[in-house]
Protein backbone atom coordinates (compact mmCIF):
# COMPACT_ATOMS: atom_id res chain seq x y z
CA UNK A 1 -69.86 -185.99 -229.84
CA UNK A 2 -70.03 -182.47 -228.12
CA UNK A 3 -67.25 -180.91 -229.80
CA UNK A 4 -69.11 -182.14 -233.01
CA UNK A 5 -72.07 -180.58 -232.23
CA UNK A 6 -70.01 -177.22 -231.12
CA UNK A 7 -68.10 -177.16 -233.81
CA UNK A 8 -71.41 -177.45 -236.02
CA UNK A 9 -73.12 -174.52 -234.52
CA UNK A 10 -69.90 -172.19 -234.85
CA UNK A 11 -70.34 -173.01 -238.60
CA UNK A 12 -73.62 -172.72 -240.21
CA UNK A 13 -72.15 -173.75 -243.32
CA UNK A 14 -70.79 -176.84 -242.00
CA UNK A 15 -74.43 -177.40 -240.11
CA UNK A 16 -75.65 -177.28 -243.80
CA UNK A 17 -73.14 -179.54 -245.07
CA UNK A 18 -74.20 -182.04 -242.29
CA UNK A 19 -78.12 -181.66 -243.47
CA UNK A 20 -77.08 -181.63 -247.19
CA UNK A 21 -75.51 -185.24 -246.44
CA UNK A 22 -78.69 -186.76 -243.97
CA UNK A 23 -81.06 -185.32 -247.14
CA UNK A 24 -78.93 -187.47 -249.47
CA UNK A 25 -78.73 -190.61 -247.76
CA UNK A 26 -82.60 -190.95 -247.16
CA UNK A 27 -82.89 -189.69 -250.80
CA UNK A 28 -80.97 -192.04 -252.08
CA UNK A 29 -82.46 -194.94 -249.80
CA UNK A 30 -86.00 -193.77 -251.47
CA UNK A 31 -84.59 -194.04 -254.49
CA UNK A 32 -83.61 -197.31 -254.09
CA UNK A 33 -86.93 -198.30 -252.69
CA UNK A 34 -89.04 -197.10 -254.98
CA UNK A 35 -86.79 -198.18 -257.73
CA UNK A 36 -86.93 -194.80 -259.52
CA UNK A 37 -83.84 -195.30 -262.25
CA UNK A 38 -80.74 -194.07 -262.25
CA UNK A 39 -82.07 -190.48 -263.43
CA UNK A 40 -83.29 -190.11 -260.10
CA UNK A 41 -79.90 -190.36 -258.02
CA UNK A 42 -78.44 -186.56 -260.05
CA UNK A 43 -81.43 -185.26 -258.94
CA UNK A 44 -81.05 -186.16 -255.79
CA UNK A 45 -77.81 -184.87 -255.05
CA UNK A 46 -78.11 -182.15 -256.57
CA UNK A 47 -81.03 -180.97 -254.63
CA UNK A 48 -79.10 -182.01 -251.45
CA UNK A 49 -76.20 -179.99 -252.35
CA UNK A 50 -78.43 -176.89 -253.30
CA UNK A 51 -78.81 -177.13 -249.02
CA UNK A 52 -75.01 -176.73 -248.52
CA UNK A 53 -74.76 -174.30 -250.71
CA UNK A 54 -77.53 -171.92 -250.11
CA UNK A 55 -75.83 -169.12 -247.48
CA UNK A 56 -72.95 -168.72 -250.06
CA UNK A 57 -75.57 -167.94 -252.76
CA UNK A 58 -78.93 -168.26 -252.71
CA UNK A 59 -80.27 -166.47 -256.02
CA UNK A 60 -77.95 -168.76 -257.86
CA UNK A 61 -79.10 -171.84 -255.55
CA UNK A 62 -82.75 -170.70 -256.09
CA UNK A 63 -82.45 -170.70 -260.20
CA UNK A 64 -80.74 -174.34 -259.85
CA UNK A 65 -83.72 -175.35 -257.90
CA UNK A 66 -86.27 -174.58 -260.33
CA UNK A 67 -83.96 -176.14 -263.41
CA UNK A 68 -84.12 -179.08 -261.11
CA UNK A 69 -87.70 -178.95 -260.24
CA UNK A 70 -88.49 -178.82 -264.00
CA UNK A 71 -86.30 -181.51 -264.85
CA UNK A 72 -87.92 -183.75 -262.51
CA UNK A 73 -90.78 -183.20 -263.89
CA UNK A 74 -89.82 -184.18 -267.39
CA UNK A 75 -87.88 -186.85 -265.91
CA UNK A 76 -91.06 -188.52 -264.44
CA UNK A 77 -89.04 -188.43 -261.21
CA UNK A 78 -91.87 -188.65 -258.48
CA UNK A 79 -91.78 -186.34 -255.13
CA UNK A 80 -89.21 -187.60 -252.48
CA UNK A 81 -87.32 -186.26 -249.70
CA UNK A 82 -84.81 -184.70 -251.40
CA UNK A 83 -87.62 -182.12 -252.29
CA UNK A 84 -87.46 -180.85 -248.57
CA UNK A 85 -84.91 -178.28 -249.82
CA UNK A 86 -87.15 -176.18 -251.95
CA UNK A 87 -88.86 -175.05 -248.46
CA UNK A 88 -85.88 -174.71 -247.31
CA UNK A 89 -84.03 -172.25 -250.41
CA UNK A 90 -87.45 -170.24 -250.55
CA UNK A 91 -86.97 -169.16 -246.85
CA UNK A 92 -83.25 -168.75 -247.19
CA UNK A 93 -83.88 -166.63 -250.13
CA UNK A 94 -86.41 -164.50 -248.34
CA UNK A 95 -85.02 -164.11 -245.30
CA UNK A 96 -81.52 -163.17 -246.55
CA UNK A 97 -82.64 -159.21 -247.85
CA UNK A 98 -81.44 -159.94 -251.45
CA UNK A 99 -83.12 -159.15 -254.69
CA UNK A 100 -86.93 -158.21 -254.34
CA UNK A 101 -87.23 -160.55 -257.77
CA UNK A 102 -85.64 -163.30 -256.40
CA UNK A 103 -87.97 -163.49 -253.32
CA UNK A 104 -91.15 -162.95 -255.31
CA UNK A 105 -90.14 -165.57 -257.73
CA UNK A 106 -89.51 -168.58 -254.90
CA UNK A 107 -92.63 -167.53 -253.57
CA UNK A 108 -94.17 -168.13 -257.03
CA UNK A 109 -92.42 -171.19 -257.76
CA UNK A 110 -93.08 -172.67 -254.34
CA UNK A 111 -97.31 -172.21 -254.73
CA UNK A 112 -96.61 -173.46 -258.19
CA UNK A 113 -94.59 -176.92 -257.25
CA UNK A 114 -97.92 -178.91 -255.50
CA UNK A 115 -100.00 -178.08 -258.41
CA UNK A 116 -97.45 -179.01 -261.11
CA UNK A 117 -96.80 -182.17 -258.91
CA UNK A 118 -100.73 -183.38 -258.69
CA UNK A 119 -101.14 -182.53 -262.49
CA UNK A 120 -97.88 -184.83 -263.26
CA UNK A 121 -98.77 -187.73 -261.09
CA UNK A 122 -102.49 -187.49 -260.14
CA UNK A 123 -103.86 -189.75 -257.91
CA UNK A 124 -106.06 -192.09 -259.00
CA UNK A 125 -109.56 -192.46 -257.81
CA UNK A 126 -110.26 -188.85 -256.01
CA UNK A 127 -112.30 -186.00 -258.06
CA UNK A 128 -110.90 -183.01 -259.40
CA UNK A 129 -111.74 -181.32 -256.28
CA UNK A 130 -110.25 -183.06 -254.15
CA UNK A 131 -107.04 -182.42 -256.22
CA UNK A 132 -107.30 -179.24 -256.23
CA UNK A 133 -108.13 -179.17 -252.52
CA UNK A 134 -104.77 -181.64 -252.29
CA UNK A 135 -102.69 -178.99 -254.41
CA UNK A 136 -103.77 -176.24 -251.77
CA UNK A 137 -103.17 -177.77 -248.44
CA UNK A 138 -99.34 -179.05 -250.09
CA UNK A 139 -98.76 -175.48 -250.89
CA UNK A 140 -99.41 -173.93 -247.25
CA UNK A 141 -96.07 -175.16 -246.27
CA UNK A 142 -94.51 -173.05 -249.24
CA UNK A 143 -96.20 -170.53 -248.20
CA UNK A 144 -95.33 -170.21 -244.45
CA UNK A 145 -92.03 -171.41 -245.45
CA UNK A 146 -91.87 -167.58 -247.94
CA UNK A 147 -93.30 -166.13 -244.81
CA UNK A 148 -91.60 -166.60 -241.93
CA UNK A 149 -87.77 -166.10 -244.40
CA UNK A 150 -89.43 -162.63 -245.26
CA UNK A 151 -90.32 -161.86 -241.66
CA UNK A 152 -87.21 -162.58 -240.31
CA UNK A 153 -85.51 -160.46 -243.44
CA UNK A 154 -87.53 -157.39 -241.70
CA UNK A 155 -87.07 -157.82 -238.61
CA UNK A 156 -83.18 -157.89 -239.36
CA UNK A 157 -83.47 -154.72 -241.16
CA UNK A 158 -85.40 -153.27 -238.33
CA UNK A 159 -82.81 -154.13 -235.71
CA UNK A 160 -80.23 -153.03 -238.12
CA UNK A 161 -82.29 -149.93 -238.48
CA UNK A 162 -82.20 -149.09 -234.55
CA UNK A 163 -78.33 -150.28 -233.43
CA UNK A 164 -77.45 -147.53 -236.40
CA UNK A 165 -79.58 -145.03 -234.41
CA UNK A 166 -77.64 -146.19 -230.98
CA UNK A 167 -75.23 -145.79 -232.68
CA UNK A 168 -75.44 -142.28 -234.45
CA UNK A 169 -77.04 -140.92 -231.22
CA UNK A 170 -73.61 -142.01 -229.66
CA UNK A 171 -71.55 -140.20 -231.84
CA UNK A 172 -73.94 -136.89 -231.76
CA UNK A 173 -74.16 -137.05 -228.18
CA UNK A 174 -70.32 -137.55 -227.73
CA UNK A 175 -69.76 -134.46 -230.07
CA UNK A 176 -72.14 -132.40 -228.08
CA UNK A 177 -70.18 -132.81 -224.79
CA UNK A 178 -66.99 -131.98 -226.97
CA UNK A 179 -68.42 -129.30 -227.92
CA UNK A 180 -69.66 -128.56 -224.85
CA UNK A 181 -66.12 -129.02 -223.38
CA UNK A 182 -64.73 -126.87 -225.78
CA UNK A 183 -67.33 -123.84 -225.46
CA UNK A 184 -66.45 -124.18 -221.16
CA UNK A 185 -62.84 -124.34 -221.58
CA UNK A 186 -62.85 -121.18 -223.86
CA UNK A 187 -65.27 -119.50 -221.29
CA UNK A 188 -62.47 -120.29 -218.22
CA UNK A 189 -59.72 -119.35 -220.69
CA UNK A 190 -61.36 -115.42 -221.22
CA UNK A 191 -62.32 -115.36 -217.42
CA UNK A 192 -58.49 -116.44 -216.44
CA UNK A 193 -56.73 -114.32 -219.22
CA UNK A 194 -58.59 -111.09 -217.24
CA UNK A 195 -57.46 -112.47 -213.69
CA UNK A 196 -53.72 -112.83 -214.94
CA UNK A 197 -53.74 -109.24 -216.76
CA UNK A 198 -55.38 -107.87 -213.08
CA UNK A 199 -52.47 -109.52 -211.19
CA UNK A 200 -49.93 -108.04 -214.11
CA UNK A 201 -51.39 -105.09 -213.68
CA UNK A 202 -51.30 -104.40 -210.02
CA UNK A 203 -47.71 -105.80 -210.55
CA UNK A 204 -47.07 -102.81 -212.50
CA UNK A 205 -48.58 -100.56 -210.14
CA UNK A 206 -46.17 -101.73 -207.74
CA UNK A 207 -43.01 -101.00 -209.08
CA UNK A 208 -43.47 -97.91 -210.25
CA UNK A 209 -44.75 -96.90 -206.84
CA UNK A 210 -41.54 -98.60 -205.62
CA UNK A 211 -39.24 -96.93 -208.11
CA UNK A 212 -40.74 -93.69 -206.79
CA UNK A 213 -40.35 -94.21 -203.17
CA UNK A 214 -36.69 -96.36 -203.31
CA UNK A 215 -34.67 -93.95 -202.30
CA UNK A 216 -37.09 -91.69 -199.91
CA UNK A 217 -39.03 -94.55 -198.31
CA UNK A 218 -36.90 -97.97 -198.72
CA UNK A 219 -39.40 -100.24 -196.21
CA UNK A 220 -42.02 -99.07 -198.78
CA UNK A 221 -39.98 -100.22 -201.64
CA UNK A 222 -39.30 -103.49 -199.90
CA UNK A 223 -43.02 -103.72 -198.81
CA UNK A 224 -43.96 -102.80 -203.09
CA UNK A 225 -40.90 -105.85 -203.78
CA UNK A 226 -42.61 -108.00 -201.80
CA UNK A 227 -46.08 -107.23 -202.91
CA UNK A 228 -44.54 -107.90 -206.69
CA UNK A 229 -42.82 -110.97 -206.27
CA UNK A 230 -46.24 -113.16 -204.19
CA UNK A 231 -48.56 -111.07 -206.85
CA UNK A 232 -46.46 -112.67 -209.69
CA UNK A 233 -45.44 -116.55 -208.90
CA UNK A 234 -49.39 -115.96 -208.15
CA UNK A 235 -50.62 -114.76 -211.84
CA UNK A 236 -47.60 -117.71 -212.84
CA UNK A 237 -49.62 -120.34 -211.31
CA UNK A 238 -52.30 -118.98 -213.16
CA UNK A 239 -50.84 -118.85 -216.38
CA UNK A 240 -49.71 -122.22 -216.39
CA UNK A 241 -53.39 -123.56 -215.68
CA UNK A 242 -54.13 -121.54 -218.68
CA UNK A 243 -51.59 -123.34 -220.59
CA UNK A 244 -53.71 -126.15 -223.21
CA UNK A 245 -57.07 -124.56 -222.80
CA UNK A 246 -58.09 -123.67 -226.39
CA UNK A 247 -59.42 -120.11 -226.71
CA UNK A 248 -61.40 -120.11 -229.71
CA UNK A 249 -64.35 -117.34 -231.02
CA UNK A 250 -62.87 -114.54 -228.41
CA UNK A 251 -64.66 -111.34 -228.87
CA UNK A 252 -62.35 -108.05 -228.76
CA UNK A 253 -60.84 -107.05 -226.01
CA UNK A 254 -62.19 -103.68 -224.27
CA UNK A 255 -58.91 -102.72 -223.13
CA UNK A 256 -59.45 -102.41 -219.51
CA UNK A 257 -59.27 -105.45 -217.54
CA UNK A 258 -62.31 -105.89 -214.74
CA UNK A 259 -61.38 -108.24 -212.04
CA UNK A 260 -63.64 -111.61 -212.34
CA UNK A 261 -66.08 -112.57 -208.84
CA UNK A 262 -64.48 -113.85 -205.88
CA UNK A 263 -65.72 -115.95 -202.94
CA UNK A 264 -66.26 -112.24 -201.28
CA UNK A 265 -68.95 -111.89 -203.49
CA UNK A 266 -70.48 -115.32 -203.14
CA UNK A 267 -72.62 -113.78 -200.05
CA UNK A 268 -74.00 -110.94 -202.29
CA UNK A 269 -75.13 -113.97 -204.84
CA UNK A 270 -76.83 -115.51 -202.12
CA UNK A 271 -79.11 -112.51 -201.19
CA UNK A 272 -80.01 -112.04 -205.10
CA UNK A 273 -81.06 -115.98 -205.33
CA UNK A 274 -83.22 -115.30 -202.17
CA UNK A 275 -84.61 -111.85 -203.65
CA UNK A 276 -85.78 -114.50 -206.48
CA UNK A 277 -87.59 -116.61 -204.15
CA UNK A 278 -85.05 -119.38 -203.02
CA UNK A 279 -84.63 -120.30 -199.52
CA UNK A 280 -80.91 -120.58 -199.07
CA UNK A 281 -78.78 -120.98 -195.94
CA UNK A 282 -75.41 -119.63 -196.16
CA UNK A 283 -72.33 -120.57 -193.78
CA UNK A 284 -68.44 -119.78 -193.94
CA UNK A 285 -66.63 -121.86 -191.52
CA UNK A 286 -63.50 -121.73 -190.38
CA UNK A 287 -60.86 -119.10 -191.05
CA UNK A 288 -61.16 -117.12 -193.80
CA UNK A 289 -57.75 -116.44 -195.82
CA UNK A 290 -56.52 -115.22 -199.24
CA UNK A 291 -57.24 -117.45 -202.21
CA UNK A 292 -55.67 -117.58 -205.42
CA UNK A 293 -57.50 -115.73 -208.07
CA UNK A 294 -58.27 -118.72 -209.98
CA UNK A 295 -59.66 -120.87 -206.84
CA UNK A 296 -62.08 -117.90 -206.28
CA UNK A 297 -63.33 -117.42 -209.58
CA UNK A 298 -64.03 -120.84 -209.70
CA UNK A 299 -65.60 -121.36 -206.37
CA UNK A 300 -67.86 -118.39 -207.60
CA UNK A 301 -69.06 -120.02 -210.24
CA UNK A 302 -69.75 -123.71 -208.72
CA UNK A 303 -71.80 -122.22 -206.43
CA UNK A 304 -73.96 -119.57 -209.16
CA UNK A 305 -74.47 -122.63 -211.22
CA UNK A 306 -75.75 -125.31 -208.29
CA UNK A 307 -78.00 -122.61 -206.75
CA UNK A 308 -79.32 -121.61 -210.31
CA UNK A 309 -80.54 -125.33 -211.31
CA UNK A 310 -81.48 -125.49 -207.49
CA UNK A 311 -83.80 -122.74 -208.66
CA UNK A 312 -84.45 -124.02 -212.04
CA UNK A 313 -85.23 -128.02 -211.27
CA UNK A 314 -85.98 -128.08 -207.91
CA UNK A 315 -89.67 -127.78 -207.92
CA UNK A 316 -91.89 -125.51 -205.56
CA UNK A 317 -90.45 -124.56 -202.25
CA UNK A 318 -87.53 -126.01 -202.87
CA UNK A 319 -84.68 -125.02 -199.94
CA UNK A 320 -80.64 -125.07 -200.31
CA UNK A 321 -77.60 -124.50 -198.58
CA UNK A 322 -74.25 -123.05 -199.03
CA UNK A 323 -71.09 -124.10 -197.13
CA UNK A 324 -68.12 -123.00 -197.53
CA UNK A 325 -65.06 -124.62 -195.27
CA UNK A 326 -61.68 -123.24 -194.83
CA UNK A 327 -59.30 -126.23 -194.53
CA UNK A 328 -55.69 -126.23 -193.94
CA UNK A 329 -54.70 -126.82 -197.34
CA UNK A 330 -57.85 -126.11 -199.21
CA UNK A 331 -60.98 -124.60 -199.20
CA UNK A 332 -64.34 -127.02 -199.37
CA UNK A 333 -67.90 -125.90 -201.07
CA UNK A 334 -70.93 -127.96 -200.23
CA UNK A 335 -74.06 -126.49 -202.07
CA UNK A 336 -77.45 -129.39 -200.71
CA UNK A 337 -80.88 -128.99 -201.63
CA UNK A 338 -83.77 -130.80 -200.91
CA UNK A 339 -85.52 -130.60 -204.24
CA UNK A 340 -86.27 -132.96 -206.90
CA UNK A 341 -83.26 -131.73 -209.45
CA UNK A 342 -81.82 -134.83 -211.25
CA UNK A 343 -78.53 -135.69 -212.57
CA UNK A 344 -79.43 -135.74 -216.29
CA UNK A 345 -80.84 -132.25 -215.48
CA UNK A 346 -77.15 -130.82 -214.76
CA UNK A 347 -75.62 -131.87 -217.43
CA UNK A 348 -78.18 -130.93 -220.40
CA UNK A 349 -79.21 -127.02 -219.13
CA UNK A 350 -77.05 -124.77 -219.54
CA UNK A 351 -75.20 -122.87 -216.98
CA UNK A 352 -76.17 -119.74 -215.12
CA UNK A 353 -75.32 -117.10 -218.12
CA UNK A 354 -76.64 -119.92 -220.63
CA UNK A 355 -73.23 -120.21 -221.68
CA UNK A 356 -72.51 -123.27 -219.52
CA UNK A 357 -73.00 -127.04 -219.52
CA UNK A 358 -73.58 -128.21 -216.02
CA UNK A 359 -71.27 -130.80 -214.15
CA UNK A 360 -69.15 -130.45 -217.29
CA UNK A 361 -68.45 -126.96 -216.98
CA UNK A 362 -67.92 -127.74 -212.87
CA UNK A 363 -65.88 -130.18 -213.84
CA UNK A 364 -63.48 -128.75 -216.18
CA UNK A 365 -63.30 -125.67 -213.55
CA UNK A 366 -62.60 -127.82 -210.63
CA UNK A 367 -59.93 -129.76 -212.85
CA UNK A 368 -58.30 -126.05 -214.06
CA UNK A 369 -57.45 -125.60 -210.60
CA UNK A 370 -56.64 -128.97 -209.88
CA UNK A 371 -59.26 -130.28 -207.13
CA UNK A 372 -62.05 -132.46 -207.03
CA UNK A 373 -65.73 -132.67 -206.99
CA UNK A 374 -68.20 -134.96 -206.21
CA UNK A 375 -72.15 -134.23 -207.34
CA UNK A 376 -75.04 -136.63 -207.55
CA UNK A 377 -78.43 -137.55 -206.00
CA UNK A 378 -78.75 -136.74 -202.02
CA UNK A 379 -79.90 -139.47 -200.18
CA UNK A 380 -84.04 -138.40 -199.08
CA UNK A 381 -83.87 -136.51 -201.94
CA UNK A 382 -82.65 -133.37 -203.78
CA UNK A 383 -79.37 -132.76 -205.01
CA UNK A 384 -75.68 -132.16 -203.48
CA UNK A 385 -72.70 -130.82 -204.94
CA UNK A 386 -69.43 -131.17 -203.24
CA UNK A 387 -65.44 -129.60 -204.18
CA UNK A 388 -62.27 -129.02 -202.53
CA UNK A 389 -60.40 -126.81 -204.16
CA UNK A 390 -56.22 -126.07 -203.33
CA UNK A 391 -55.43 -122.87 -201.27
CA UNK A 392 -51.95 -123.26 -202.85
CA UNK A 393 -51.75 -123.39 -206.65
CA UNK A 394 -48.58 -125.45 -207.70
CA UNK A 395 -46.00 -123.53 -209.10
């Protein structure tokens, strides 16, 4: 008995097969009760099959029910309970969102049925008022019956309405951070394409000074040799981070190459945020070394960006601090503040030129160089922002 029951409510049309067939058999006992002729039983089943068949199509089902209604009227076929399916076609009609006609018309034909039925077979004994009074209460069920299908018809169009506005706000919002990707990555590609020509170029430098001094000076030559050789697997590394980054909308080149900002500088950006009114404490620890050109470009700009939507989000007196950590094998950036910045915040601004696109543009930086970074809510509040980034970049 369960499976029958599941299996009915995986199937609406088999759950109106099962009603179609209950609404015949107490038809049909009615029938035989009341003695009502042999005219009566077509009607009957007809009017029970018009409930099987009403999902599959209901302005056809609808137009069968009124033939039928108007036969049994001619028919002198008196109200039974086979009539239960006209409420039950005029909701399916209005709820289903079909033809406009087709739901005003059941909703005409169902206010129409109790008065057509008390003219056919009045009652004897009551006044025309209470006829008409009888005609009115029978047609409430209609009615609600018209009401509720057409209700249910809007609010299905009105959910339909908002999971296609999820939904297009999905797609805009995932071809906003592509684009946003895409404007980053071009960015990084520009700001790497000048630190690789710098290394090339002090390359060049080099050998011609060691051409010069080769035979004169050869530890200066060797000295130049070796200068070349860590300067280039250095702008190699760099190059090949490069590789897949699509450069896209470039604007012309000036000619002259101007090295990009290093972690040197990252003390001088410090003192301008505080000359604009942010409390920042700065710390380097551990032993400072050479970086890869790359790695300091892009520790540069994690910490421009957190301190400038430090500045821009993190309310009134807002403080932050800047640590940088020299590790073994990589260098570490925590950038804290104790402000009320948020998440969300990060990602829509944009960066500090305007250009950017928050933890995206981190992100994609970090990734260039192949570290990792971790930024989110700080617990008692404010905002934290943490990377390690490689010393060595893999050749």
């Amino acid at each position: 008995m369960q499976r029958f029951y599941g299996f009915l409510r995986g199937h609406p049309t088999g759950v109106d097969s099962f009603w179609a067939v209950l609404l015949f058999g107490l038809s049909l006992l009615w029938v035989v009760q009341e003695n009502q002729g042999v005219a009566a039983v077509p009607l009957v089943l007809l009017l029970s099959l018009s409930v099987a068949l009403r999902r599959r199509a209901p302005e056809k089902v609808l137009l069968l029910m009124l033939g039928l209604g108007l036969a049994q009227l001619a028919l002198d076929v008196q109200s039974n309970p086979a009539d239960f399916a006209m409420l039950v076609i005029i909701y399916t009609v209005a709820a289903q969102g079909g033809p406009r006609w087709a739901s005003r018309l059941a909703l005409i034909g169902g206010l129409l049925a109790s008065p057509l039925s008390q003219v056919r077979w009045p009652e004897e004994g009551i006044s025309i008022a209470s006829r008409v009074a009888v005609a009115v209460v029978l047609s409430v069920p209609f009615a609600l019956a018209w009401v509720l299908g057409d209700s249910i018809r809007t609010r299905r169009a009105y959910f339909d309405q908002l999971e296609e506005r999820a939904t297009r706000l999905e797609k805009e919002r995932e071809a906003q951070a592509k684009v946003a990707v895409a404007a980053e990555r071009a960015r990084i590609a520009r700001e790497l394409h000048d630190v690789v020509a710098h290394n090339v170029s002090v390359m060049v430098v080099q050998a011609d000074g060691a051409a010069y001094v080769l035979d004169a000076a050869p530890d200066q030559a060797k000295q130049a040799l070796e200068t070349i050789s860590s300067t280039g697997r250095q702008a190699l590394a760099e190059m090949r981070r490069l590789l897949g980054v699509l450069r896209t909308g470039d604007a012309k080149e000036s000619g002259e190459y101007v090295p990009q900002p290093d972690v040197g500088q990252i003390e001088d950006l410090v003192e301008k945020v505080r000359g604009a009114g942010l409390t920042v404490d700065f710390r380097i620890e551990g032993t400072p070394r050479p970086l890869p050109s790359g790695v300091e470009l892009t520790a540069y700009r994690i910490v421009q960006e957190a301190l400038t939507n430090s500045r821009k989000h993190g309310g009134p007196d807002v403080g932050a601090s800047v640590r940088l950590v020299y590790f073994d094998d990589g260098l570490g950036l925590l950038v804290e503040d104790d402000g009320r910045g948020a998440a969300h915040e990060l990602y829509e601004d944009g960066g500090a030129d305007g250009r950017g696109h928050g933890l995206i543009g981190m992100r994609e930086r970090v990734g260039m160089v192949g570290g990792t970074l971790d930024a989110g809510p700080r617990p008692g509040g404010g905002f934290r922002i943490s990377a390690l980034l490689p010393l060595k970049p893999a050749l």
